[in-house]
Protein backbone atom coordinates (compact mmCIF):
# COMPACT_ATOMS: atom_id res chain seq x y z
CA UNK A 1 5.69 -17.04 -14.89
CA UNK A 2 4.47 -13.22 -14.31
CA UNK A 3 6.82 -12.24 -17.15
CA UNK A 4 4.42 -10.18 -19.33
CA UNK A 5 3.33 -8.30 -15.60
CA UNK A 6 6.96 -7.74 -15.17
CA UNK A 7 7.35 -6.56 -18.66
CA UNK A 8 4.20 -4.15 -18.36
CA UNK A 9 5.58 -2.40 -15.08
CA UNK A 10 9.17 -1.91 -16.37
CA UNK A 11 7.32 -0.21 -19.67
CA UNK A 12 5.14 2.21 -17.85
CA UNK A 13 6.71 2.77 -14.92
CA UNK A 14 7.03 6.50 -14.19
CA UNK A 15 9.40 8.09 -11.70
CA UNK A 16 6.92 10.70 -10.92
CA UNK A 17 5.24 8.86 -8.80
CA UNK A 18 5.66 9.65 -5.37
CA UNK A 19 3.85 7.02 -3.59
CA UNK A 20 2.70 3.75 -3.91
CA UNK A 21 -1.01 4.54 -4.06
CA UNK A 22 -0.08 6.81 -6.61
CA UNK A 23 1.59 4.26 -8.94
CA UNK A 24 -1.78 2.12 -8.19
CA UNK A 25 -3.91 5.01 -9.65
CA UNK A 26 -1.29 5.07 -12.73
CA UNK A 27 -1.16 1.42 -13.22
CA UNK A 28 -5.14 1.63 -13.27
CA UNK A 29 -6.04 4.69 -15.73
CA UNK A 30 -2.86 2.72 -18.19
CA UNK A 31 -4.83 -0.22 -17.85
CA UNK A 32 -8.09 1.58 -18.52
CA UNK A 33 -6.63 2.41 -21.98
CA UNK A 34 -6.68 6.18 -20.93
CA UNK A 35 -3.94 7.99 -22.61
CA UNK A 36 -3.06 11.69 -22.37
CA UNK A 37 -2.23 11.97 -19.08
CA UNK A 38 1.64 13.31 -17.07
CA UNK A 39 2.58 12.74 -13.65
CA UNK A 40 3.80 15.16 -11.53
CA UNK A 41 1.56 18.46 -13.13
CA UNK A 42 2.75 21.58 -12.23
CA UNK A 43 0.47 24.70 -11.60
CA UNK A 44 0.66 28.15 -10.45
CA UNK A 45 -2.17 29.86 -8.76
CA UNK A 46 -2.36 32.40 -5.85
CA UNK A 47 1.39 32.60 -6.03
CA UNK A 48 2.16 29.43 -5.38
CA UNK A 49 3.42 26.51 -7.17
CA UNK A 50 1.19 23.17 -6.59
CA UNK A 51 2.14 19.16 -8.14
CA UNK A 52 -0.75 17.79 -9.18
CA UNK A 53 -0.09 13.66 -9.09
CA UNK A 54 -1.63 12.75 -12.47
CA UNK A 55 -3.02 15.45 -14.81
CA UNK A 56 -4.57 14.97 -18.21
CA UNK A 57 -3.23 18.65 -18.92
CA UNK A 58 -5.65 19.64 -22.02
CA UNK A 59 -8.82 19.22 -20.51
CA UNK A 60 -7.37 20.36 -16.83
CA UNK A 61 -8.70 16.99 -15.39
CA UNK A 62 -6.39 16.13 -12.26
CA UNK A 63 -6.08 13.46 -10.28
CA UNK A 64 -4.64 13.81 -6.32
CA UNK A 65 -3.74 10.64 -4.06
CA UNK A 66 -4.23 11.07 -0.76
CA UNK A 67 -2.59 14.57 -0.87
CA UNK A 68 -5.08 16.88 1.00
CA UNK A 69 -2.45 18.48 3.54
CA UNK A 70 -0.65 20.15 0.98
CA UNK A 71 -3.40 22.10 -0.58
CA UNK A 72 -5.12 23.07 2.27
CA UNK A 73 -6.98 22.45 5.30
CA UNK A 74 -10.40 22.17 4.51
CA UNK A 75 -12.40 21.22 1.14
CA UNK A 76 -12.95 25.58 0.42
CA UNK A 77 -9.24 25.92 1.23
CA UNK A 78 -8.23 23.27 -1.40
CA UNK A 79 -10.74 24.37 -3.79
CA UNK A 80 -9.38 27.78 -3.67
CA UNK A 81 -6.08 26.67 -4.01
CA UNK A 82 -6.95 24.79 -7.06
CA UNK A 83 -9.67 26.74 -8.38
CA UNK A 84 -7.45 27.95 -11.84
CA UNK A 85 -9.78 25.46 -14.23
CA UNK A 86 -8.74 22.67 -12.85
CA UNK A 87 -11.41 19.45 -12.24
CA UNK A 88 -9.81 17.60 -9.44
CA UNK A 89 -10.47 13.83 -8.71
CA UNK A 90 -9.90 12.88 -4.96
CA UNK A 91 -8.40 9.02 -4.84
CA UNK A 92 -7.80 6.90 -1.39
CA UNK A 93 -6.75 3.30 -0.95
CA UNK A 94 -10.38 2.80 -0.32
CA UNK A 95 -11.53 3.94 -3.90
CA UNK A 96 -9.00 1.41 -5.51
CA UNK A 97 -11.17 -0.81 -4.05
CA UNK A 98 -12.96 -0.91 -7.02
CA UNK A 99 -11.16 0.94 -9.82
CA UNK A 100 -13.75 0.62 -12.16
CA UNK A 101 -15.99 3.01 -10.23
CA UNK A 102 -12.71 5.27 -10.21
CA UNK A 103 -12.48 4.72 -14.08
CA UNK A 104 -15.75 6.27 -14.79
CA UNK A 105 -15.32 8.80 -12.91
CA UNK A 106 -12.37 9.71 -14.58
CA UNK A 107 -14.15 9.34 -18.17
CA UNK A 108 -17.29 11.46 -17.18
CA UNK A 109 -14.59 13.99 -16.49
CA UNK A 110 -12.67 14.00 -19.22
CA UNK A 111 -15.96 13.89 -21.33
CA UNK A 112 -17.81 16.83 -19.45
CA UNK A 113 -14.33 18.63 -20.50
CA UNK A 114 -14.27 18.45 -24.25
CA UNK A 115 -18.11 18.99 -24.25
């Protein structure tokens, strides 16, 4: 019983993630049959070196848990800091509420990107 979940999670498990909620939003865009994507993104901008928890690195789409301290303060502070192409997706344990809502998001992004 629960084998094939326990299979799934010791196939896609990724040590990148840093946090639960992160490994939530992972297990969710796998699940969504989105491909593409790294954890753990690394970009320069400004001089400084920023992780970005799940990237899909070719269209610049990103995807940050719960991480606002570390880019900045405010929402022009963070956009600033992240401002180098990048389309960043804001996720809380409150959007995982519904992860399908999350999923489209992520799509419309992704599709606005190639466009």
């Amino acid at each position: 019983r629960g084998r094939s979940q326990a299979q799934w999670i010791i196939t896609h498990a990724d040590a990148g993630c840093a946090s639960p909620g992160e490994a939530r939003v992972l297990y969710e865009l796998c699940a969504a049959d989105l491909t593409g994507m790294r954890t753990q993104v690394e970009v320069h901008t400004r001089g400084r070196r920023y992780f970005i928890d799940c990237g899909f690195t070719a269209e610049k789409v990103g995807i940050e848990f719960d991480g606002r301290a570390k880019y900045g303060d405010d929402a022009r502070s963070i956009h600033s800091s992240l401002s180098r192409g990048w389309h960043i997706i804001r996720v809380g344990w409150h959007d995982l509420e519904h992860p399908d809502e999350l999923i489209a998001q992520v799509r419309a992004a992704l599709t606005a990107r190639l466009g």
